[in-house]
Protein backbone atom coordinates (compact mmCIF):
# COMPACT_ATOMS: atom_id res chain seq x y z
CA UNK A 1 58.10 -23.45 30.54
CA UNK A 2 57.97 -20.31 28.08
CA UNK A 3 59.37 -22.04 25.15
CA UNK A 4 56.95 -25.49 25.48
CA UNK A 5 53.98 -22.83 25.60
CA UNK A 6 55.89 -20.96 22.20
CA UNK A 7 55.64 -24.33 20.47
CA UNK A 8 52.07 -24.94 20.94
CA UNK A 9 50.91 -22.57 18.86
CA UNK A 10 53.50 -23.88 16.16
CA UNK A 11 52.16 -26.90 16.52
CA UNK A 12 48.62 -25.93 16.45
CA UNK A 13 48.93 -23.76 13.08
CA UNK A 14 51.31 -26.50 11.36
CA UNK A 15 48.66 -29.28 12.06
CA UNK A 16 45.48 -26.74 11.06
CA UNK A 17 47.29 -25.78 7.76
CA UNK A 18 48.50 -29.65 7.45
CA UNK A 19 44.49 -30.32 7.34
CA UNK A 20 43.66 -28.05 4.79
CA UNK A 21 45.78 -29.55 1.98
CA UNK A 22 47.60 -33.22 1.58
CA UNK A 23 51.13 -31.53 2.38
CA UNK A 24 52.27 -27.93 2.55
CA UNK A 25 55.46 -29.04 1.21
CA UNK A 26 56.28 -31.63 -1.11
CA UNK A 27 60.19 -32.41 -2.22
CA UNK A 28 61.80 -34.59 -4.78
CA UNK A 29 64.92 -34.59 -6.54
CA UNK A 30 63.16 -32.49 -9.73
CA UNK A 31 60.18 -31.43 -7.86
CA UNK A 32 59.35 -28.89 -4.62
CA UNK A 33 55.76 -27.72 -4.35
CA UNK A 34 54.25 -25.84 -1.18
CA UNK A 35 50.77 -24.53 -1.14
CA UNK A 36 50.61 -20.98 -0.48
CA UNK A 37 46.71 -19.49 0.32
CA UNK A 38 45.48 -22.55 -1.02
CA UNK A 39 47.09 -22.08 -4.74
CA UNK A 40 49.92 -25.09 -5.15
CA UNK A 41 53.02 -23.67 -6.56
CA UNK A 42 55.47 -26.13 -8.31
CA UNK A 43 59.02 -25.93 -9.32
CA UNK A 44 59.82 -29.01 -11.60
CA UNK A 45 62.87 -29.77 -13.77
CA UNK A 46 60.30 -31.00 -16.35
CA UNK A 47 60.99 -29.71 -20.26
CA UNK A 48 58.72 -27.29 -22.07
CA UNK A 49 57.26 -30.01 -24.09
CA UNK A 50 56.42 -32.32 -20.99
CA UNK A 51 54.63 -29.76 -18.92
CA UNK A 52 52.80 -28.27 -21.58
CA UNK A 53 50.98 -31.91 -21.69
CA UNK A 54 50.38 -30.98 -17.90
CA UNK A 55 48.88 -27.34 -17.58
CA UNK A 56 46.10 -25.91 -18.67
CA UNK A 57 48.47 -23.04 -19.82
CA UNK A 58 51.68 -23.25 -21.07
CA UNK A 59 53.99 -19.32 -20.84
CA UNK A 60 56.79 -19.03 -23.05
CA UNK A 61 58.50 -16.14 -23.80
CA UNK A 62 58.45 -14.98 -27.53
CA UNK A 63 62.29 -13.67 -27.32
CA UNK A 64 63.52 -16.66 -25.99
CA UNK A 65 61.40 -18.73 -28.51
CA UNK A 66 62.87 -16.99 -31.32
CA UNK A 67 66.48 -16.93 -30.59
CA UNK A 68 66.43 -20.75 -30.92
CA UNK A 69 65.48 -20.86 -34.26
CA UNK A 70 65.81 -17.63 -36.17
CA UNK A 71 68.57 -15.01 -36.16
CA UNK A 72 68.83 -12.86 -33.12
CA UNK A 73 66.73 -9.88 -34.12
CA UNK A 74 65.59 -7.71 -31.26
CA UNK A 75 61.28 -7.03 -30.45
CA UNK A 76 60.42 -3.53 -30.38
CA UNK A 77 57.18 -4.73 -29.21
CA UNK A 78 55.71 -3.81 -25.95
CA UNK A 79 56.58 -5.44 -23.25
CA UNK A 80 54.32 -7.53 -21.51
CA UNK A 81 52.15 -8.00 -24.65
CA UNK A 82 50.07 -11.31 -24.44
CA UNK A 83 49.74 -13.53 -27.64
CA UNK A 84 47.70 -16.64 -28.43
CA UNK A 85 49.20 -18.44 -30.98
CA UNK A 86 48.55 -21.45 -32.90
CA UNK A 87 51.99 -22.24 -33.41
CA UNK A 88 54.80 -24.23 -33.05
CA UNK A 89 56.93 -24.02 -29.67
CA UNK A 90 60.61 -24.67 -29.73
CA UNK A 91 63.08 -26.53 -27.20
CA UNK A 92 66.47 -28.13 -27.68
CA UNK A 93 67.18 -31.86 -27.69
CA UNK A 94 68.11 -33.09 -23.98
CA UNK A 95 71.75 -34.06 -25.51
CA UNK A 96 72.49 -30.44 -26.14
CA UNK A 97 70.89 -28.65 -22.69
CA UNK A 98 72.71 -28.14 -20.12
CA UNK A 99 71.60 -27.93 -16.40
CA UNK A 100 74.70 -25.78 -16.30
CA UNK A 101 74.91 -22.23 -16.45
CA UNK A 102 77.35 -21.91 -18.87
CA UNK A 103 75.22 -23.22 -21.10
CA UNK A 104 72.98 -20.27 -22.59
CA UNK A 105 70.72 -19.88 -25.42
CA UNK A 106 72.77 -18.31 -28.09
CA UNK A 107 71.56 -16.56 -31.17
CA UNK A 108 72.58 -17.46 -34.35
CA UNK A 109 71.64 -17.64 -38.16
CA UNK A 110 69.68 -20.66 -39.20
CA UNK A 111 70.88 -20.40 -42.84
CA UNK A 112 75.46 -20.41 -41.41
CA UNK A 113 74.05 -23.76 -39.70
CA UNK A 114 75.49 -27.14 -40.82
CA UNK A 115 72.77 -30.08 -40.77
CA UNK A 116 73.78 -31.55 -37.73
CA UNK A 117 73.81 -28.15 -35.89
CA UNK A 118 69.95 -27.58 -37.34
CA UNK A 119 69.08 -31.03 -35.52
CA UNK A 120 69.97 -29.31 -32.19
CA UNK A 121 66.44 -28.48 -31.67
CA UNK A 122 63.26 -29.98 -32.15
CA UNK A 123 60.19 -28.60 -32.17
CA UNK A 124 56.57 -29.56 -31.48
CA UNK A 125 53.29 -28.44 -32.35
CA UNK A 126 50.41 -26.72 -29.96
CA UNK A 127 49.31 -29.20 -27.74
CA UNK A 128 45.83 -29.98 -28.27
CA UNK A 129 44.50 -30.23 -25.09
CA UNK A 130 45.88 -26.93 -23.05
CA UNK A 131 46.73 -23.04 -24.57
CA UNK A 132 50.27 -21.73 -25.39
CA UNK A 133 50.48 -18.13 -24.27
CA UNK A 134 53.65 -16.43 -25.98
CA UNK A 135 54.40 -13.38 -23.98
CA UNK A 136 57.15 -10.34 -24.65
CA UNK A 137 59.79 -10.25 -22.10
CA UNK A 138 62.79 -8.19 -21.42
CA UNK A 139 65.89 -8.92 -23.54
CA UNK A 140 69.28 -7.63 -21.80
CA UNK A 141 72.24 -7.72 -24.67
CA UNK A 142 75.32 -8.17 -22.36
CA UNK A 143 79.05 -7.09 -23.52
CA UNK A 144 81.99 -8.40 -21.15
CA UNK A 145 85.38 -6.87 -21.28
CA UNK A 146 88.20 -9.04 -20.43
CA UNK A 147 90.59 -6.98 -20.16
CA UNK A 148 88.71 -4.36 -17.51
CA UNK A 149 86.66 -7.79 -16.85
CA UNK A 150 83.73 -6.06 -16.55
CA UNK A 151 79.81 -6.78 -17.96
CA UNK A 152 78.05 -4.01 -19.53
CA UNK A 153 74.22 -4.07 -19.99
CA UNK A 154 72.16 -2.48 -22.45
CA UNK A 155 68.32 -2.65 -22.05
CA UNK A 156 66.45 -1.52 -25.20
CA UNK A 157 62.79 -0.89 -24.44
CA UNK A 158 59.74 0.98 -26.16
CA UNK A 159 57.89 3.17 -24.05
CA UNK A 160 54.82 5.18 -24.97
CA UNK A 161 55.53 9.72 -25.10
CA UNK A 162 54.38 10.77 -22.11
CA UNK A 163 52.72 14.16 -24.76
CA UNK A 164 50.79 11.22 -26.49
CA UNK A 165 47.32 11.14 -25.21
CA UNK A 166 45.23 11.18 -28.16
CA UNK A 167 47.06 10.03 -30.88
CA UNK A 168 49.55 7.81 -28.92
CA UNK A 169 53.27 7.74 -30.29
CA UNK A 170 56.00 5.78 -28.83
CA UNK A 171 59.77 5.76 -28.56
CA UNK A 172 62.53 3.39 -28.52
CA UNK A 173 64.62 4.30 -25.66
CA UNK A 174 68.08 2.86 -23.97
CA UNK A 175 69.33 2.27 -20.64
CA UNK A 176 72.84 0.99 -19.46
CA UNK A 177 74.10 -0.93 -16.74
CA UNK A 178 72.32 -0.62 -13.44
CA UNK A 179 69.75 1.56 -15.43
CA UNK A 180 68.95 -1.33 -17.78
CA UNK A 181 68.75 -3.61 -14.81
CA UNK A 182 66.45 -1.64 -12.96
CA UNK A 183 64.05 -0.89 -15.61
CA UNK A 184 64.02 -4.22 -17.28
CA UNK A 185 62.92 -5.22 -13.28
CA UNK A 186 59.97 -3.24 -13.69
CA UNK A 187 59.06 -4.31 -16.71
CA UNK A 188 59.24 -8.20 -15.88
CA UNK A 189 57.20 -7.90 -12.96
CA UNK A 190 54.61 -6.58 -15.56
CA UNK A 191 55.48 -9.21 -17.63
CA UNK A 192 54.27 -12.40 -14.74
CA UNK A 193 51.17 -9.91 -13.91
CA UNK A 194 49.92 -10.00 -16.98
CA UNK A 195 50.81 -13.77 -18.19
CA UNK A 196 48.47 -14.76 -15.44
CA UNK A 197 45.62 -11.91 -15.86
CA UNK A 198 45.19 -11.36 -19.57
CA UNK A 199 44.41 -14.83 -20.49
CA UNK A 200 41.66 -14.91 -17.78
CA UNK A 201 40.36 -11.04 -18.69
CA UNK A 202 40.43 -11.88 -22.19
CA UNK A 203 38.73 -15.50 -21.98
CA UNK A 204 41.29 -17.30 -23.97
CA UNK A 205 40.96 -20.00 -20.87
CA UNK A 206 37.43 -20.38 -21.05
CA UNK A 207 37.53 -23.55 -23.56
CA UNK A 208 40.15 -25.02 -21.88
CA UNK A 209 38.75 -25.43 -18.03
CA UNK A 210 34.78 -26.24 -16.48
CA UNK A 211 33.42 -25.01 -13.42
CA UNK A 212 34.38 -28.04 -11.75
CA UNK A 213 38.31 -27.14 -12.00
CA UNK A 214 40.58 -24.49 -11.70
CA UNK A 215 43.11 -24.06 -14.28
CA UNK A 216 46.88 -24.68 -14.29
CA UNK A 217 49.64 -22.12 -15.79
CA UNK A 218 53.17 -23.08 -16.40
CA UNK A 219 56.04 -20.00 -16.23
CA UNK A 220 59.36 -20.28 -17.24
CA UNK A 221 62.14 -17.96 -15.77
CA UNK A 222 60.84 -15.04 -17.95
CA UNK A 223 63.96 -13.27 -18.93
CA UNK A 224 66.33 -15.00 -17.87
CA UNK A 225 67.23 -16.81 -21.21
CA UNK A 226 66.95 -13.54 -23.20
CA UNK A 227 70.31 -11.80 -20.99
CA UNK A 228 68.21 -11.14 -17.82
CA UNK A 229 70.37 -12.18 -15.16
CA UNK A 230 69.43 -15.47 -12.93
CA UNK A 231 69.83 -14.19 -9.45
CA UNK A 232 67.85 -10.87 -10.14
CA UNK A 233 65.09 -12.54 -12.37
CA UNK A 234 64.59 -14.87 -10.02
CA UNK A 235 63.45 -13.17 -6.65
CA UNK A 236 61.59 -11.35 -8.92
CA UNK A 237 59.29 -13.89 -10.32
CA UNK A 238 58.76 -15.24 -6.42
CA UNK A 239 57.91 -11.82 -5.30
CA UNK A 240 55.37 -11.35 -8.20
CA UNK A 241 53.44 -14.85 -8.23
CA UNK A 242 53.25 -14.77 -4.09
CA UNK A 243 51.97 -11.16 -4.63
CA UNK A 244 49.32 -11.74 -7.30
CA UNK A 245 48.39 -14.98 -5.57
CA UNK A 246 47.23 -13.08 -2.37
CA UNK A 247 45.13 -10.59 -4.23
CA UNK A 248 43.87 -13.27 -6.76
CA UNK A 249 43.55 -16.59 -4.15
CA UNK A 250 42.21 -19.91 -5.28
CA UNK A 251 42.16 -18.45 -8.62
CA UNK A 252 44.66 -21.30 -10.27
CA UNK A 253 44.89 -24.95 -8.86
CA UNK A 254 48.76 -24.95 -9.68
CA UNK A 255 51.26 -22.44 -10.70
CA UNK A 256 54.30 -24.23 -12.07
CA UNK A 257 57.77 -22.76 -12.49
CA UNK A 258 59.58 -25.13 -15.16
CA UNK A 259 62.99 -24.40 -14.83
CA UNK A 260 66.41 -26.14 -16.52
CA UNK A 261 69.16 -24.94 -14.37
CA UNK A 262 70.23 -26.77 -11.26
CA UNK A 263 70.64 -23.35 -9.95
CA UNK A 264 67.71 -21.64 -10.81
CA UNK A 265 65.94 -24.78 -9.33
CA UNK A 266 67.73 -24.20 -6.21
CA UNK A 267 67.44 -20.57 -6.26
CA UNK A 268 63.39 -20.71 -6.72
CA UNK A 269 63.29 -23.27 -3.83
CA UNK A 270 65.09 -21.29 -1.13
CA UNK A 271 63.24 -17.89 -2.31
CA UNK A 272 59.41 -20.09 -1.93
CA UNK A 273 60.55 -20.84 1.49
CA UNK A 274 61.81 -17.74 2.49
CA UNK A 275 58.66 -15.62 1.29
CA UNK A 276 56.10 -17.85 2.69
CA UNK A 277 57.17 -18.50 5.73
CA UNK A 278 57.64 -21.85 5.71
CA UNK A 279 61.56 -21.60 6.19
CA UNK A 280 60.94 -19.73 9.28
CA UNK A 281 58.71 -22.42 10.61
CA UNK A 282 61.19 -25.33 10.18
CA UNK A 283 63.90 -23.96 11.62
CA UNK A 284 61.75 -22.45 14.23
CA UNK A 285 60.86 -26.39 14.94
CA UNK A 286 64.21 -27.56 14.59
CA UNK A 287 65.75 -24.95 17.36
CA UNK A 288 62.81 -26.14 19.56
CA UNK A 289 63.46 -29.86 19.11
CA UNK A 290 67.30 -30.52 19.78
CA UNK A 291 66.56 -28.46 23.08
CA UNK A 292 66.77 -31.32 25.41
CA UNK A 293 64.15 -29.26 27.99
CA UNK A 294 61.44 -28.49 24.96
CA UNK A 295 58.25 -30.91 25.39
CA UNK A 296 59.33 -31.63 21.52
CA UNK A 297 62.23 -34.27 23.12
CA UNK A 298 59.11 -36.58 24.53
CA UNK A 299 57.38 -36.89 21.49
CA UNK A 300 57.24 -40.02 19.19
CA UNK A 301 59.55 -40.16 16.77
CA UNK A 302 55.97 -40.88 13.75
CA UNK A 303 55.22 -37.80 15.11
CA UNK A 304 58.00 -35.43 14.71
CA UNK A 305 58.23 -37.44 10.98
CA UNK A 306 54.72 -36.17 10.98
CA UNK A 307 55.43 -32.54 11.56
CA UNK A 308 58.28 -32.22 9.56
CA UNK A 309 55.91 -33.29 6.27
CA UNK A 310 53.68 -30.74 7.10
CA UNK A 311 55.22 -28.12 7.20
């Protein structure tokens, strides 16, 4: 009797939340939204150049942009600083990404590059119809040792002297290893705050959306292709958007996460579920239906298909 009068209210919310949107959770082989206080968040397998014909806002981050077509050169910029450009954005030809992990962006020197090697990537104007925001994220240079095989990581960063108030000054400074990974941390969750804040504070989406509709972003895995590693940036970036979506709600109609790895795509799945509750709810429902004394067992089989898209 206790547990058919715990799975009332289960049913009660699921259906009442079911209402308020078409699905709470929506998966395809390249696609997995949820809705999370009524904002739609999106992680798609979709290039850089296909959902930037899709959001209002297209993120890209300027490190990663430049190691694909210029010589490595690290930006002493500060981190977390928001551009508008009116330039050209940069991806590489499907035949030469990988879904794979092994396969990362390497930098190189354009000029050592045989013609064939230059065709590797392709590039594409500003699409005319939404805004490319270019945003400084943190780049992790990683050394591995084969020998000792260990990684080393080295996190260069400028941060403002704390003795600069008036005339502010500001310093280069280096952390290692854990150090780097922890700082860099701080300074990515800075780096998603203010992709999705500056562009509204500043007005830059004004042309781009009415008063009829919301806009759209698009975020990449900030870091992650500039030596960040994937299964730190990653919870990360959930954390961050679920955060800023609770103190900012129904400000964007969709926030997408593109994404090229099969593992970040995954990862970013799994984390969704896990922060909004939704995992907790399914399994929740699935423990109360193979109990063959739950009320669940009696139900129509449309209906339990019904359920099971709602939540």
């Amino acid at each position: 009797m206790t547990k058919n009068i715990i799975i009332f209210p289960l049913l009660a919310t699921t259906c009442i939340q079911g209402m308020e949107t078409d699905s709470l959770l929506e998966i395809t082989k390249k696609s997995f939204t949820i809705t999370y206080h009524r904002t739609k968040i999106n992680v798609t397998k979709e290039s850089l150049f296909d959902i930037s014909d899709k959001a209002t806002m297209t993120v890209v981050g300027k490190h990663q942009q430049h190691m694909l077509h210029y010589y490595f050169l690290e930006n002493y910029e500060k981190i977390g600083t928001v551009y508008f450009p009116n330039s050209t954005i940069y991806q590489k030809l499907k035949e030469y990404d990988s879904d794979s992990d092994d396969d990362t962006y390497k930098p190189y020197d354009p000029c050592c590059l045989s013609d064939t090697e230059k065709h590797k990537l392709t590039n594409r104007k500003v699409p005319e119809n939404g805004l490319i925001t270019k945003i400084i994220e943190p780049c992790i240079l990683q050394s591995f040792f084969p020998n000792e095989q260990k990684k080393i990581y080295q996190y260069n960063v400028t941060r403002k002297h704390k003795n600069s108030i008036i005339y502010p000054s500001y310093n280069v400074l280096t952390f290692m290893d854990e150090a780097a990974i922890q700082e860099a941390s701080k300074d990515l969750v800075e780096c998603y705050n203010d992709a999705l804040t500056s562009p509204i504070k500043c007005g830059a989406l004004y042309n781009y959306t009415d008063n009829k509709t919301k806009a759209t972003v698009a975020l990449p895995p900030l870091g992650a292709d500039a030596g960040f590693p994937r299964d730190k940036a990653a919870p990360i970036a959930i954390t961050t958007i679920l955060e800023w979506i609770e103190k900012n709600p129904n400000t964007y109609e969709t926030i997408y996460f593109y994404v090229k790895k099969r593992s970040d795509f995954t990862r970013y799945k799994l984390l969704l579920l896990q922060h909004s509750g939704l995992l907790h709810k399914v399994c929740l429902f699935y423990c109360a239906y193979i109990d063959k004394n739950n009320i669940l067992v009696s139900l129509p089989k449309d209906i339990i298909d019904y359920i099971m898209k709602l939540i």
